[in-house]
Each structure stands twice: as structure tokens, then as C-alpha cells.
N, C-alpha and C. Protein backbone atom coordinates (compact mmCIF):
# COMPACT_ATOMS: atom_id res chain seq x y z
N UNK A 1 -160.36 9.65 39.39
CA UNK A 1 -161.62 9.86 40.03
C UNK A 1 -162.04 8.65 40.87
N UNK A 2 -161.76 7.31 40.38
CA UNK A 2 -161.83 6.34 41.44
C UNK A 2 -160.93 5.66 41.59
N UNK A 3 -160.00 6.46 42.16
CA UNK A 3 -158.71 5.99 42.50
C UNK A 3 -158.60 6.11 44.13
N UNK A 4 -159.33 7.22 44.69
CA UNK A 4 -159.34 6.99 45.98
C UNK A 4 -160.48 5.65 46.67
N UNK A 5 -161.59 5.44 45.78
CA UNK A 5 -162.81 4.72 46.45
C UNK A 5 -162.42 3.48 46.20
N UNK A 6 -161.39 3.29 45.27
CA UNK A 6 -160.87 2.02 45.09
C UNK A 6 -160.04 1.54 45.93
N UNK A 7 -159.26 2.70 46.58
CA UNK A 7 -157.89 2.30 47.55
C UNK A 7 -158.68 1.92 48.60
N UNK A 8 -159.72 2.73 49.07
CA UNK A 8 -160.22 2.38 50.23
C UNK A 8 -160.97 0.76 49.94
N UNK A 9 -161.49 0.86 49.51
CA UNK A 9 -162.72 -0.73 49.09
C UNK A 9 -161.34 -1.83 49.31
N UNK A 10 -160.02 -1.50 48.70
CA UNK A 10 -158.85 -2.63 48.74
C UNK A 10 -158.91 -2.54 50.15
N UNK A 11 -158.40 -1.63 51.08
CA UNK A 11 -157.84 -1.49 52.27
C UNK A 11 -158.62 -2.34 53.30
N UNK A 12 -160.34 -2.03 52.70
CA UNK A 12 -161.26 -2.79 53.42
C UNK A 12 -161.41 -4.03 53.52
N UNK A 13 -161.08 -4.88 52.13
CA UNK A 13 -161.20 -5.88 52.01
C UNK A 13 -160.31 -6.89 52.63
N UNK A 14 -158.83 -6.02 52.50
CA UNK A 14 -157.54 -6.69 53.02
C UNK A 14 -157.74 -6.82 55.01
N UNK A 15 -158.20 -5.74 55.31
CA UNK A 15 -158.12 -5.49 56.41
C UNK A 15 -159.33 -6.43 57.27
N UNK A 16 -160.27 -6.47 56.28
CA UNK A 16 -161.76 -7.65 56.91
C UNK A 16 -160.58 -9.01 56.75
N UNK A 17 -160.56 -9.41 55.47
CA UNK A 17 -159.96 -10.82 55.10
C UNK A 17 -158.61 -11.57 56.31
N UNK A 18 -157.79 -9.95 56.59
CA UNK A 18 -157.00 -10.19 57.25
C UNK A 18 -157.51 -11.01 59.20
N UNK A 19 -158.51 -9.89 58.85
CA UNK A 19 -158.79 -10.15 60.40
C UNK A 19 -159.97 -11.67 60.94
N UNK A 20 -160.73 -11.67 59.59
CA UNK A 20 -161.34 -13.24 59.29
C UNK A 20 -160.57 -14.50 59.37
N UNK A 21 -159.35 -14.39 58.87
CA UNK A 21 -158.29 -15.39 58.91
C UNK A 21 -157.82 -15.12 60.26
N UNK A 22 -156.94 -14.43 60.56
CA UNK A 22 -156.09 -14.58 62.21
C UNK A 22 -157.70 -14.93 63.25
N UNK A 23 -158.34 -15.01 63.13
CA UNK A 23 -159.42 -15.32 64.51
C UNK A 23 -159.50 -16.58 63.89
N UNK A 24 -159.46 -17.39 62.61
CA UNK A 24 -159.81 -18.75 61.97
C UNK A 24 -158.06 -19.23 62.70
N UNK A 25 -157.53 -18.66 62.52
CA UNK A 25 -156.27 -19.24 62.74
C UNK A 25 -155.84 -19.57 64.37
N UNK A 26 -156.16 -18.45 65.12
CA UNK A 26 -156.32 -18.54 66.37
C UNK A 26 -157.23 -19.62 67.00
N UNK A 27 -158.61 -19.81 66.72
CA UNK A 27 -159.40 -20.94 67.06
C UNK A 27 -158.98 -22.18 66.64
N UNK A 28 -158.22 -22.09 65.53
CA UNK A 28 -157.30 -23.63 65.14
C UNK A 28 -156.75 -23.81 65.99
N UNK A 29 -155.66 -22.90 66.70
CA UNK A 29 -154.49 -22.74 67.41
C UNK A 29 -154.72 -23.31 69.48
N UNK A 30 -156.46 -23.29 69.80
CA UNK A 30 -156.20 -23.53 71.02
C UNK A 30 -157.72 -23.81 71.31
N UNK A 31 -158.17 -24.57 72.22
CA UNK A 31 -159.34 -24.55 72.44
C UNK A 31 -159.82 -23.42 73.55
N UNK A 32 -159.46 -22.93 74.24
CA UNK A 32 -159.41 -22.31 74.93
C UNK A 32 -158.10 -22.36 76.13
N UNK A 33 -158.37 -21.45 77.36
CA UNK A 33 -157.79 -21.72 78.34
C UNK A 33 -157.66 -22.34 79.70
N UNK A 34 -157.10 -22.35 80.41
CA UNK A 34 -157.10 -22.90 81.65
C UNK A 34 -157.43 -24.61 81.51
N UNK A 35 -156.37 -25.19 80.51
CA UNK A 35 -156.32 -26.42 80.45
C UNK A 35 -155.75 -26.98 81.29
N UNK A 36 -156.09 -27.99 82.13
CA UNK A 36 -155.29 -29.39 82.66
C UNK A 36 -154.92 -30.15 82.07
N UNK A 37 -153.89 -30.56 82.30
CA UNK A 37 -153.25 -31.81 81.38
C UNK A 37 -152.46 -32.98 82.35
N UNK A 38 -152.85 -33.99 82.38
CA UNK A 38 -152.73 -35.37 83.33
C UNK A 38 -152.07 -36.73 82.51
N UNK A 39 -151.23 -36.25 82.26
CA UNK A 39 -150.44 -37.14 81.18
C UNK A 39 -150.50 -36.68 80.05
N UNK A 40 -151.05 -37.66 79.18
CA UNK A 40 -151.14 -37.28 77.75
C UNK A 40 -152.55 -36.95 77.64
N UNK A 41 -153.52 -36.77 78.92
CA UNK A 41 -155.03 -36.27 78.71
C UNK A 41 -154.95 -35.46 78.94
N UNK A 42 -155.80 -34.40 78.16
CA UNK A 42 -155.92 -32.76 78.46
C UNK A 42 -157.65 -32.59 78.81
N UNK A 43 -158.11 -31.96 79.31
CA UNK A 43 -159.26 -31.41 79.93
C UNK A 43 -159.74 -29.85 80.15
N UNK A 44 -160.65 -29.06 79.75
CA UNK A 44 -161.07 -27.99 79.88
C UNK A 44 -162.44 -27.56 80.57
N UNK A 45 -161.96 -27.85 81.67
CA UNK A 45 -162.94 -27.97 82.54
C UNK A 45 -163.94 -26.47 82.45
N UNK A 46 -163.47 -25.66 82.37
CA UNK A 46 -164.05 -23.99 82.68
C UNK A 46 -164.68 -23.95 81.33
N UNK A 47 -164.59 -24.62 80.07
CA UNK A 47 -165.02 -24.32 78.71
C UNK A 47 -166.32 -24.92 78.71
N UNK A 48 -167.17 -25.67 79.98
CA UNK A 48 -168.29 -25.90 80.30
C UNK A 48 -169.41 -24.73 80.59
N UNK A 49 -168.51 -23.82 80.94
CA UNK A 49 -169.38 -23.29 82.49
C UNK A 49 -169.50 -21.83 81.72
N UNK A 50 -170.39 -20.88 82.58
CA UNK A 50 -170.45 -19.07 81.58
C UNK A 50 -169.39 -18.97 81.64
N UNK A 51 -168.55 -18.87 82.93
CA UNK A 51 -167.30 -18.48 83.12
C UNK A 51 -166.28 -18.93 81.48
N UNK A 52 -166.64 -19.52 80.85
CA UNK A 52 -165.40 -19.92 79.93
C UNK A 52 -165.06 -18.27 78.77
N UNK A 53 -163.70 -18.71 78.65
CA UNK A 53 -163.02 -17.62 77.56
C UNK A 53 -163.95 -17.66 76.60
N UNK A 54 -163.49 -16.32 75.63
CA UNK A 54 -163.90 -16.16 74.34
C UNK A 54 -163.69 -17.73 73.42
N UNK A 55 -162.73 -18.02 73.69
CA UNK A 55 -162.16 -18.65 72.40
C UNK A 55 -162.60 -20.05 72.69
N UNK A 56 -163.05 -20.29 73.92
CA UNK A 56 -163.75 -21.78 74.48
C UNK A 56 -165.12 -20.99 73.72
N UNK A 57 -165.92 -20.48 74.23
CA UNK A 57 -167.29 -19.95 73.60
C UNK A 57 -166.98 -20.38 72.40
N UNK A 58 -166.70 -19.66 71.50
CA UNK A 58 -166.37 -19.50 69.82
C UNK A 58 -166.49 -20.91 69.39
N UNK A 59 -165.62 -21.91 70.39
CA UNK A 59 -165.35 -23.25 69.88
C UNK A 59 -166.86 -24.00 69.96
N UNK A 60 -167.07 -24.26 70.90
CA UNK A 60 -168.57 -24.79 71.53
C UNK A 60 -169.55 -24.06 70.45
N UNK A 61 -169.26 -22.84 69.88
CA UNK A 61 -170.67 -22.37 68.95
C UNK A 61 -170.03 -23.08 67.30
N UNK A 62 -168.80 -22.92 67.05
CA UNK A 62 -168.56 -23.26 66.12
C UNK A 62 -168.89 -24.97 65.87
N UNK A 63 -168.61 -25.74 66.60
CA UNK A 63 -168.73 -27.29 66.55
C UNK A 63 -170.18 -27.43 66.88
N UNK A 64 -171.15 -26.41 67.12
CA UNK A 64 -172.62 -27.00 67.73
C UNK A 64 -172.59 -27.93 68.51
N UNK A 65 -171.96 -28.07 69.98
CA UNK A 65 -171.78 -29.26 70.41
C UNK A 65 -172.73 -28.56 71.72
N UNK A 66 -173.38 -29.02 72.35
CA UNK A 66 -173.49 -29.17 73.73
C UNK A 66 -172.90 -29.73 74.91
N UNK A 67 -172.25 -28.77 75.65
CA UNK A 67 -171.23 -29.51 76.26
C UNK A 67 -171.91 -29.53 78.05
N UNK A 68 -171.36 -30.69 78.39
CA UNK A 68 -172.09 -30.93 79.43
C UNK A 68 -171.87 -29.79 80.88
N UNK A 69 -172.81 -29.66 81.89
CA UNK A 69 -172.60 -28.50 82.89
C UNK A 69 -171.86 -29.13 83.77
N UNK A 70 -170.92 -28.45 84.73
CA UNK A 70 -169.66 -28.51 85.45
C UNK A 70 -169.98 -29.85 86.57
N UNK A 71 -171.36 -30.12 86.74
CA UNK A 71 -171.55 -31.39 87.74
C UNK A 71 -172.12 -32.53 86.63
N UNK A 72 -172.38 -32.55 85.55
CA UNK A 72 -172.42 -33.40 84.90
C UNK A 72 -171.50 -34.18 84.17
N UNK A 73 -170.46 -33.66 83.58
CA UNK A 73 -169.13 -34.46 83.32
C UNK A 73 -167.80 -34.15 82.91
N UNK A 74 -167.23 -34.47 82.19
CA UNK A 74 -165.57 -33.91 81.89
C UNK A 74 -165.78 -34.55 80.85
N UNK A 75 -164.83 -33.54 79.71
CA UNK A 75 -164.27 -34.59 78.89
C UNK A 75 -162.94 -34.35 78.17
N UNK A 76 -162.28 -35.44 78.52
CA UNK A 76 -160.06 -35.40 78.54
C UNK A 76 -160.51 -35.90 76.70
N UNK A 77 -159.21 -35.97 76.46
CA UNK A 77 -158.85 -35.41 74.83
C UNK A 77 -157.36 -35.74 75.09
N UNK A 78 -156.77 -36.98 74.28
CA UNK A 78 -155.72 -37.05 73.88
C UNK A 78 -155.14 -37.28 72.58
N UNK A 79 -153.92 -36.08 72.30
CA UNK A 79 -153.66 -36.27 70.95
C UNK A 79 -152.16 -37.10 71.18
N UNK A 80 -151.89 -36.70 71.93
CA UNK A 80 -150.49 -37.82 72.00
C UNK A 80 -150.28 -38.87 72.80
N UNK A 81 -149.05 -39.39 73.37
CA UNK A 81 -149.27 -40.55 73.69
C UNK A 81 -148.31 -40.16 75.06
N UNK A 82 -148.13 -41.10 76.16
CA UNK A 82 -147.76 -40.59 77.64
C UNK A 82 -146.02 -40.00 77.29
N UNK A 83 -145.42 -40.73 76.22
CA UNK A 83 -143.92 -40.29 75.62
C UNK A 83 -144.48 -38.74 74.76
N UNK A 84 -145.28 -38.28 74.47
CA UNK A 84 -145.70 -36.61 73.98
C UNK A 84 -145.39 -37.05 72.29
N UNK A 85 -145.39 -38.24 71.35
CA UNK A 85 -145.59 -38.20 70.44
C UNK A 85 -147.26 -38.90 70.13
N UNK A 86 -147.43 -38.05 68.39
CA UNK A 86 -148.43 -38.17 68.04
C UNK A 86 -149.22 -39.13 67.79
N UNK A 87 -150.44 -39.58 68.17
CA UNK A 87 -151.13 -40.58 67.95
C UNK A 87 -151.34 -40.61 66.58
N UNK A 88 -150.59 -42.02 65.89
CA UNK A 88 -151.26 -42.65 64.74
C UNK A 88 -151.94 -43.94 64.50
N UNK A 89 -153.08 -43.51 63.53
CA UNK A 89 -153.30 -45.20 63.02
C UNK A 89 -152.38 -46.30 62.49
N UNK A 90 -151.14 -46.02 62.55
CA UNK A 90 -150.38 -47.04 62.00
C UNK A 90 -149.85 -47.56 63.00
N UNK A 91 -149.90 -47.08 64.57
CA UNK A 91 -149.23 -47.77 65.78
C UNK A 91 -150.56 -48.51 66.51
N UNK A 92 -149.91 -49.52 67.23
CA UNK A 92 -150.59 -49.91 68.25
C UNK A 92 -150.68 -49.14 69.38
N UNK A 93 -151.43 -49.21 70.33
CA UNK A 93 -151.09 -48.10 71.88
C UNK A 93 -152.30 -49.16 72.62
N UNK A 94 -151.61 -48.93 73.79
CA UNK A 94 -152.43 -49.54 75.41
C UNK A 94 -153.28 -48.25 75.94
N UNK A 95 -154.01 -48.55 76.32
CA UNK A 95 -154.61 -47.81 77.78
C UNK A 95 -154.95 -49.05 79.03
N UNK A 96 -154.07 -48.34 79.87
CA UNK A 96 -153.79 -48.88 81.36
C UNK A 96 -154.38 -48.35 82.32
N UNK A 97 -155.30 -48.87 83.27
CA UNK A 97 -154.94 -48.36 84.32
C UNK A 97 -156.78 -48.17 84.98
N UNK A 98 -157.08 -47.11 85.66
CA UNK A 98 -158.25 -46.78 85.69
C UNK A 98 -158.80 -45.56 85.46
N UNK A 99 -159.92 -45.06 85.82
CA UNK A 99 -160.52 -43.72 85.55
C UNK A 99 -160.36 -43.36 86.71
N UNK A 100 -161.00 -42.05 86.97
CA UNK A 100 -161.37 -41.16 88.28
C UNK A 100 -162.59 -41.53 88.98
N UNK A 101 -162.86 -41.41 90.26
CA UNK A 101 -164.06 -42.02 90.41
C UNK A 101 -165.47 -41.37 88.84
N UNK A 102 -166.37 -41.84 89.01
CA UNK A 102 -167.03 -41.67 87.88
C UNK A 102 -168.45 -42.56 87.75
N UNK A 103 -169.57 -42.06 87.40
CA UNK A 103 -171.01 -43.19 87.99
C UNK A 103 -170.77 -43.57 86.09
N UNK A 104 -170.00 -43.61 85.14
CA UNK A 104 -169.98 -44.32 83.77
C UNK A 104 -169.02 -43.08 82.88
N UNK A 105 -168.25 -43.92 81.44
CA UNK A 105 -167.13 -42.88 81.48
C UNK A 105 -167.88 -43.77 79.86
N UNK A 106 -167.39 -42.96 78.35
CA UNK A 106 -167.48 -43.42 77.10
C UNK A 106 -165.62 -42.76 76.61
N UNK A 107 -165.28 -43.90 75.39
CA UNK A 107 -164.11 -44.22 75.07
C UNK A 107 -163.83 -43.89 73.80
N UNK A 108 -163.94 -42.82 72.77
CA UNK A 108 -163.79 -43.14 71.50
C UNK A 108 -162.57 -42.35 70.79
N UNK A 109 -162.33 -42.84 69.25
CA UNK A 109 -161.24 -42.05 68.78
C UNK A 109 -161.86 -40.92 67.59
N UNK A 110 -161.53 -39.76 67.82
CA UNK A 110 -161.75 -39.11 66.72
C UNK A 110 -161.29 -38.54 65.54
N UNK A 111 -161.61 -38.91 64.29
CA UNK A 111 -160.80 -38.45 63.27
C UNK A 111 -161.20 -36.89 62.39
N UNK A 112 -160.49 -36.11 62.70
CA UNK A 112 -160.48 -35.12 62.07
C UNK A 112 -161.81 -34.26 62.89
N UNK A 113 -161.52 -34.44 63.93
CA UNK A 113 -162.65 -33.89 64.92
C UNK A 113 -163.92 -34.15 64.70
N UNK A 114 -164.08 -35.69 64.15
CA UNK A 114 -165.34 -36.13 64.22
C UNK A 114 -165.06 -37.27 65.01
N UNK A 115 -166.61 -37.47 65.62
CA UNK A 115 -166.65 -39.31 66.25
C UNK A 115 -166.54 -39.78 65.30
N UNK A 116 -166.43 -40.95 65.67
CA UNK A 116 -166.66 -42.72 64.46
C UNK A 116 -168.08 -42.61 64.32
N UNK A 117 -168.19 -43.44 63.00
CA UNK A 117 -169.56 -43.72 62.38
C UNK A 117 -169.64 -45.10 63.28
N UNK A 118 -170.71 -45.89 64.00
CA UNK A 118 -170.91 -46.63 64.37
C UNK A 118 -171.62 -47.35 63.74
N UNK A 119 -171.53 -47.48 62.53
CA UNK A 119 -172.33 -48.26 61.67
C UNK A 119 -171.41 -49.76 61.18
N UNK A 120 -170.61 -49.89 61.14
CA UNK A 120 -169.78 -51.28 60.88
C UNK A 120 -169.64 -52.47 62.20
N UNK A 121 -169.33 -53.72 61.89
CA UNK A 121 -169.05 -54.39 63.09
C UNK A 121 -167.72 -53.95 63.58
N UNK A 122 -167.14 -53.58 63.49
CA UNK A 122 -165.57 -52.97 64.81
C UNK A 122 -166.10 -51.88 65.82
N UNK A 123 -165.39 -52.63 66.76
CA UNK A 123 -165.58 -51.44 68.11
C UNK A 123 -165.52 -50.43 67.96
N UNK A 124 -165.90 -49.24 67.77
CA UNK A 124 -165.93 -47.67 67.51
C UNK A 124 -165.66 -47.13 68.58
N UNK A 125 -166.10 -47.76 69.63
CA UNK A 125 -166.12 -46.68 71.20
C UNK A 125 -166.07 -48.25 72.40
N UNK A 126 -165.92 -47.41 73.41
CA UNK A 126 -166.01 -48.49 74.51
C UNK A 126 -166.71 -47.83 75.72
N UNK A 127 -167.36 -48.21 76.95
CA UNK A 127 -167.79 -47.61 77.87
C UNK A 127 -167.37 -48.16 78.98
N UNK A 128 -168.14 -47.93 79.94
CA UNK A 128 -167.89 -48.40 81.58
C UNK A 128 -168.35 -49.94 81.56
N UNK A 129 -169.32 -49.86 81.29
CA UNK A 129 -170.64 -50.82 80.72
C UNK A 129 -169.45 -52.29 79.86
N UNK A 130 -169.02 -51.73 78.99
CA UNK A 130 -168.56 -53.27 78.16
C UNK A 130 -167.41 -53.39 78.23
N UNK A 131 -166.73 -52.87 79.12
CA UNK A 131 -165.38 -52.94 79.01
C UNK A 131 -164.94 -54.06 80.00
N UNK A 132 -163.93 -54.84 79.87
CA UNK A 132 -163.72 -55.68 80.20
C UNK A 132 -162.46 -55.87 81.96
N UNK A 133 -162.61 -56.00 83.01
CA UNK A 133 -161.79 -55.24 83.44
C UNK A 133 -161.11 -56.82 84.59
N UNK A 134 -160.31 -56.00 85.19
CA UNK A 134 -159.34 -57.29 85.92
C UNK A 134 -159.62 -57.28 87.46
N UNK A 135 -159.71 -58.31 88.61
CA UNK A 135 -160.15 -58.36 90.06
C UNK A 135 -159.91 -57.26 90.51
N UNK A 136 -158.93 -56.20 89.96
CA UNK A 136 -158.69 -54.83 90.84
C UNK A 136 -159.77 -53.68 90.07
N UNK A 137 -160.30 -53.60 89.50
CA UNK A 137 -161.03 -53.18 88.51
C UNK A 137 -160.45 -52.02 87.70
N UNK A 138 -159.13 -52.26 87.41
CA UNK A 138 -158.38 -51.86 86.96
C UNK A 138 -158.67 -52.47 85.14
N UNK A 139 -158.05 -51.88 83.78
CA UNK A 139 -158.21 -52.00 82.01
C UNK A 139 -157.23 -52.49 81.71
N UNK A 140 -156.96 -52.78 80.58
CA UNK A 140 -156.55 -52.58 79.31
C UNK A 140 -157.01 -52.90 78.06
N UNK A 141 -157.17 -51.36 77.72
CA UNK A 141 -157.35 -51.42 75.59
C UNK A 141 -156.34 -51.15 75.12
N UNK A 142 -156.80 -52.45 74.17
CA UNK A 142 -155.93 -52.24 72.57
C UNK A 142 -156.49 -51.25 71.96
N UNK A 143 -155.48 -50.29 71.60
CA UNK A 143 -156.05 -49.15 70.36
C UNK A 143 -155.39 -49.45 69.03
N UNK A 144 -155.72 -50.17 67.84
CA UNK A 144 -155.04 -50.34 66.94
C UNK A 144 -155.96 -50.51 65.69
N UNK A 145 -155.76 -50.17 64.43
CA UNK A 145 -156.47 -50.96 63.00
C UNK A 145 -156.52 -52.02 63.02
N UNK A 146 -156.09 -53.34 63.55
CA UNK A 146 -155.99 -54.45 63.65
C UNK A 146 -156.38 -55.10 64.58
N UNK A 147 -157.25 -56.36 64.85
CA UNK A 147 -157.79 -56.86 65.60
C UNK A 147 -157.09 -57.26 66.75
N UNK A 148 -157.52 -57.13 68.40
CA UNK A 148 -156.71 -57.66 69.31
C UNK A 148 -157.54 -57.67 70.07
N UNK A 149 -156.97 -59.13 70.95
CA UNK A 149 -157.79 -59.71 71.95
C UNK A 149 -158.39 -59.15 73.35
N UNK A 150 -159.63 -59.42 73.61
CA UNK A 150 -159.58 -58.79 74.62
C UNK A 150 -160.12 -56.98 74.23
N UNK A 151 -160.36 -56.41 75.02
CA UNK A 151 -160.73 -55.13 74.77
C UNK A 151 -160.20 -54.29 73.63
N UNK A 152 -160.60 -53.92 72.87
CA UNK A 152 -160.24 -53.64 71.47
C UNK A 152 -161.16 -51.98 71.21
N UNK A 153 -160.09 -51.38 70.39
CA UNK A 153 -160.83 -49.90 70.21
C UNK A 153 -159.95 -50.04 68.93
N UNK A 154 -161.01 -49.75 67.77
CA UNK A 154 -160.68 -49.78 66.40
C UNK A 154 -160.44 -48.59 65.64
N UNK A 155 -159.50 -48.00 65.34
CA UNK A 155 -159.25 -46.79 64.73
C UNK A 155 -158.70 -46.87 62.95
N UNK A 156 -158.44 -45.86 62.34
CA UNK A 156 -158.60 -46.14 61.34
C UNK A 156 -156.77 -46.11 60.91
N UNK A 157 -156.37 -47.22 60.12
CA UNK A 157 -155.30 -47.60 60.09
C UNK A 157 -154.58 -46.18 59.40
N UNK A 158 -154.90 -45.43 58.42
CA UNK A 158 -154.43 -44.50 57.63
C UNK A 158 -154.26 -42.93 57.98
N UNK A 159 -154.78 -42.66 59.03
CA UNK A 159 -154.99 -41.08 59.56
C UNK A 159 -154.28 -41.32 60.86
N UNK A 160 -154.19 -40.10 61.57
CA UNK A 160 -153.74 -39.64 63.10
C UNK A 160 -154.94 -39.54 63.79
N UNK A 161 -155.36 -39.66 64.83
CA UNK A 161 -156.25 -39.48 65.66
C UNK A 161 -155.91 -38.92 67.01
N UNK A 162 -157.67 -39.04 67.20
CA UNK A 162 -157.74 -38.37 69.18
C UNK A 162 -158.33 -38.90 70.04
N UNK A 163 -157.81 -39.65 70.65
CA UNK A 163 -159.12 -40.28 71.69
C UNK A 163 -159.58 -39.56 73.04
N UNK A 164 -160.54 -39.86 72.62
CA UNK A 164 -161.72 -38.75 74.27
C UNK A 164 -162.37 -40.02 74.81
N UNK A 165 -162.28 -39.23 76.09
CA UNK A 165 -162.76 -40.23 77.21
C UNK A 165 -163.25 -38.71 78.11
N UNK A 166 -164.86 -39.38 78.21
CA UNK A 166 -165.59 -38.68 78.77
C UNK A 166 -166.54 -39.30 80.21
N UNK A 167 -166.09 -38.68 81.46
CA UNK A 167 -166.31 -39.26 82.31
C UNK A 167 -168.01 -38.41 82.85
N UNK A 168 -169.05 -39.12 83.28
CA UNK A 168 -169.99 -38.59 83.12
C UNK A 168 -170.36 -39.03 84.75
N UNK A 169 -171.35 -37.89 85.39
CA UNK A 169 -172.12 -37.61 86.47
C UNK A 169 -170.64 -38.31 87.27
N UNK A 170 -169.54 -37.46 87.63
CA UNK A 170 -168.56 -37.45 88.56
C UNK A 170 -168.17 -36.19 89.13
N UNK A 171 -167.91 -36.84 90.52
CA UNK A 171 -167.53 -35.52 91.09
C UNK A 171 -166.35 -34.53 90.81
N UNK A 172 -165.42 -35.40 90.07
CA UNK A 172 -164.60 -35.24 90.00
C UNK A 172 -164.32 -33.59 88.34
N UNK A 173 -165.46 -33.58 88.25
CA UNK A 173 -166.07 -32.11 87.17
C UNK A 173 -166.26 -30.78 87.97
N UNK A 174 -166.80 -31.20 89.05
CA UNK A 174 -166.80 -29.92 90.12
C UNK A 174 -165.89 -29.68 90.79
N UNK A 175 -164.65 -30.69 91.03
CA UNK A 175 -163.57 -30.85 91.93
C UNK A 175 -162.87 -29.33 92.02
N UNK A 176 -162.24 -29.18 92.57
CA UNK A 176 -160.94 -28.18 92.25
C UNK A 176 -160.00 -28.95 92.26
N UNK A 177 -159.72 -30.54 92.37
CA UNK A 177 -158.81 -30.95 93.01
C UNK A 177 -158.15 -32.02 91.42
N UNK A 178 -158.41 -31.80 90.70
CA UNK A 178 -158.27 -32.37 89.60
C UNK A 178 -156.70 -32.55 88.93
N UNK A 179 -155.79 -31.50 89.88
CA UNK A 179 -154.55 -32.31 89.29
C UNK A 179 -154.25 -33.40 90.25
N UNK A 180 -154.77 -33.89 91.29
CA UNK A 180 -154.47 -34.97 92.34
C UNK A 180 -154.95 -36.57 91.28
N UNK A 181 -155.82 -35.95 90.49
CA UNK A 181 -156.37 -37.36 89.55
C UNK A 181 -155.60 -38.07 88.99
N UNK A 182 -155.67 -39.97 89.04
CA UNK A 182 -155.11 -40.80 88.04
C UNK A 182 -155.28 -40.74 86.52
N UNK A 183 -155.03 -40.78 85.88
CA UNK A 183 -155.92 -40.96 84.49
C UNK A 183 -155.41 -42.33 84.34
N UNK A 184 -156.25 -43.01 82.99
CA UNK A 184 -155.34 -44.09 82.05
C UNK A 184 -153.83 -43.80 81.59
N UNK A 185 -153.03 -44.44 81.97
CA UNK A 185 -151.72 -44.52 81.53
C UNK A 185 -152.20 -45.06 79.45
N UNK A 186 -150.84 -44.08 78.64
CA UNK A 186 -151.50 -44.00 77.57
C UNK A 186 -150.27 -44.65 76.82
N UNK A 187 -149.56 -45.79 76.37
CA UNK A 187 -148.38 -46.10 76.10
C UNK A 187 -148.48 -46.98 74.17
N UNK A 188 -147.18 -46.44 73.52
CA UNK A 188 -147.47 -46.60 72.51
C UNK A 188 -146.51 -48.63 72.54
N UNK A 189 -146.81 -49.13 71.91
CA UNK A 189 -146.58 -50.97 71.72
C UNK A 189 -145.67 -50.98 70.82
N UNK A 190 -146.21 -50.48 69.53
CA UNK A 190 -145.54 -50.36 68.00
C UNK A 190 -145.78 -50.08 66.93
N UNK A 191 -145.03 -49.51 66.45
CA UNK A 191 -145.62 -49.06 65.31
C UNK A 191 -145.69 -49.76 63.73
N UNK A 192 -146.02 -49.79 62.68
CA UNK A 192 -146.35 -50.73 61.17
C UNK A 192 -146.23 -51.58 61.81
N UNK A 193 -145.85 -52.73 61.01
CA UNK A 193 -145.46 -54.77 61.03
C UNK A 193 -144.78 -54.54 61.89
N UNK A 194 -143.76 -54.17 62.87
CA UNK A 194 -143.10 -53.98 63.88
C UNK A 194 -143.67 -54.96 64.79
């Protein structure tokens, strides 16, 4: 007698659970589409704007983030390094080079898709503003757990990370022309006591 209301209630449950997971799994799987990628920086420019996919939407509601409108800024996201391996806290890595034009750009690493707590004395982030730069106005940061001279971005020696660099009030957000862009050259030094 409840052998049929039972099959069904299973079927339902399997079939919700199933379909709860593959959309959790899918939003793991991509931020959306129509990514640029400029080395080892990736950018989603359209995941600003109405125009963005489902799965850009989904992301932006899921993280509660406010993301800035298509003339206000960009923001690149690197998980690897300009050789396509993974950024860890146990390596050192450079950033070389310069930005895109840009009226101020912020520098930080994120762990586990959070910012840094900016509550300790180590550099957490870097900007336009404090960064230290050479007669061509050209960089270089140290990205490492360990202290180094000169422009320094402090990450956490034990996890993998992501560093974002977010370039703000540039034209270069409205562009169409965005694979013509330089980015920071992103190069790994070494890795442990090495």
C-alpha cells in the first residue's frame, strides 16, 4: 500500500538531490563565459554587465559581491603562473612589467576565494598608490611568505592561492580591444629553501 508513494518520494528526492548537486558542481566548474585570458590573467568582462550568462549571474548572487559596471573597472584573476602551473604559497613568483592604461589598479592574493584579513603588519594588498615603481614606470613584486625587499605581497606560506588585480575607472573595461592589452608578466623564482 505504500510501496508506490514511497517509490515516488525516493525518485523525488534522488532526482531534486541529483539536480542540486550538478548546478553546485557546474558553478564550481566555471565562472562564467566569454573569458579573456592575457597570460596567466583571466578576465570576465561581460559577467559585469545584464548581458552576462546564467552561470556569471548565479556566481555574483552566490558570493554577494558587487561587481563593478563595464566603465568602471575590470577585474583579472590569476590562478597560475605565465609557465600554466599552479600558484603556491611555498614558491616565490615576480610580477613584472606594467598595467593597462588605468586612473588606479588594487593587488591582492586570495585564499580560498576570500581577500586577506588586513589586520596584521604584512602587506596584504598593494595599489597604484604604494607601489614602488622604476624611471619607466614600469614594477616589480615579490609574491612570497617570506620577506623581500622592495615591493612585497605577502601570501600565506601553506595554501595555493589567487591573485586579482583590479584595474579601476579605465578605459580599457569598455574596450573591445582587450586582447591587444599588456598585462604583468607573472613568473615563478622558486620554489621551498630552493
Amino acid at each position: 500500500m505504500f510501496r508506490l508513494p514511497l517509490l515516488v518520494a525516493l525518485s523525488l528526492a534522488i532526482a531534486f538531490g541529483l539536480g542540486i548537486w550538478s548546478t553546485l558542481v557546474a558553478l564550481d566548474a566555471t565562472t562564467g563565459f566569454g573569458a579573456i585570458k592575457l597570460g596567466a590573467w583571466e578576465a570576465f568582462p561581460e559577467a559585469q554587465t545584464a548581458d552576462a550568462d546564467p552561470y556569471a549571474k548565479a556566481h555574483r548572487a552566490n558570493a554577494g559581491r558587487l561587481l563593478f559596471g563595464s566603465a568602471e573597472g575590470l577585474r583579472f584573476a590569476a590562478s597560475v603562473d605565465d609557465d600554466g602551473q599552479p600558484l603556491s604559497g611555498t614558491c616565490r613568483y615576480a610580477i613584472k612589467g606594467q598595467t593597462p592604461p588605468t586612473r588606479a589598479w588594487t593587488l591582492f592574493a586570495e585564499i580560498d576565494g576570500l581577500p586577506p584579513r588586513i589586520d596584521g603588519a604584512l602587506p596584504m594588498a598593494l595599489n597604484s598608490r604604494t607601489v614602488l615603481r622604476e624611471a619607466d614606470g614600469s614594477f616589480a613584486i615579490a609574491v612570497s611568505a617570506t620577506a623581500e625587499p622592495g615591493n612585497w605581497l605577502a601570501v600565506n606560506g601553506s595554501k595555493p592561492f589567487r591573485l586579482v588585480l583590479t584595474l579601476l575607472d579605465t578605459p580599457t573595461a569598455g574596450s573591445s580591444g582587450l586582447i591587444d592589452l599588456t598585462m604583468p608578466a607573472l613568473e615563478r623564482i622558486g620554489c621551498g629553501h630552493a
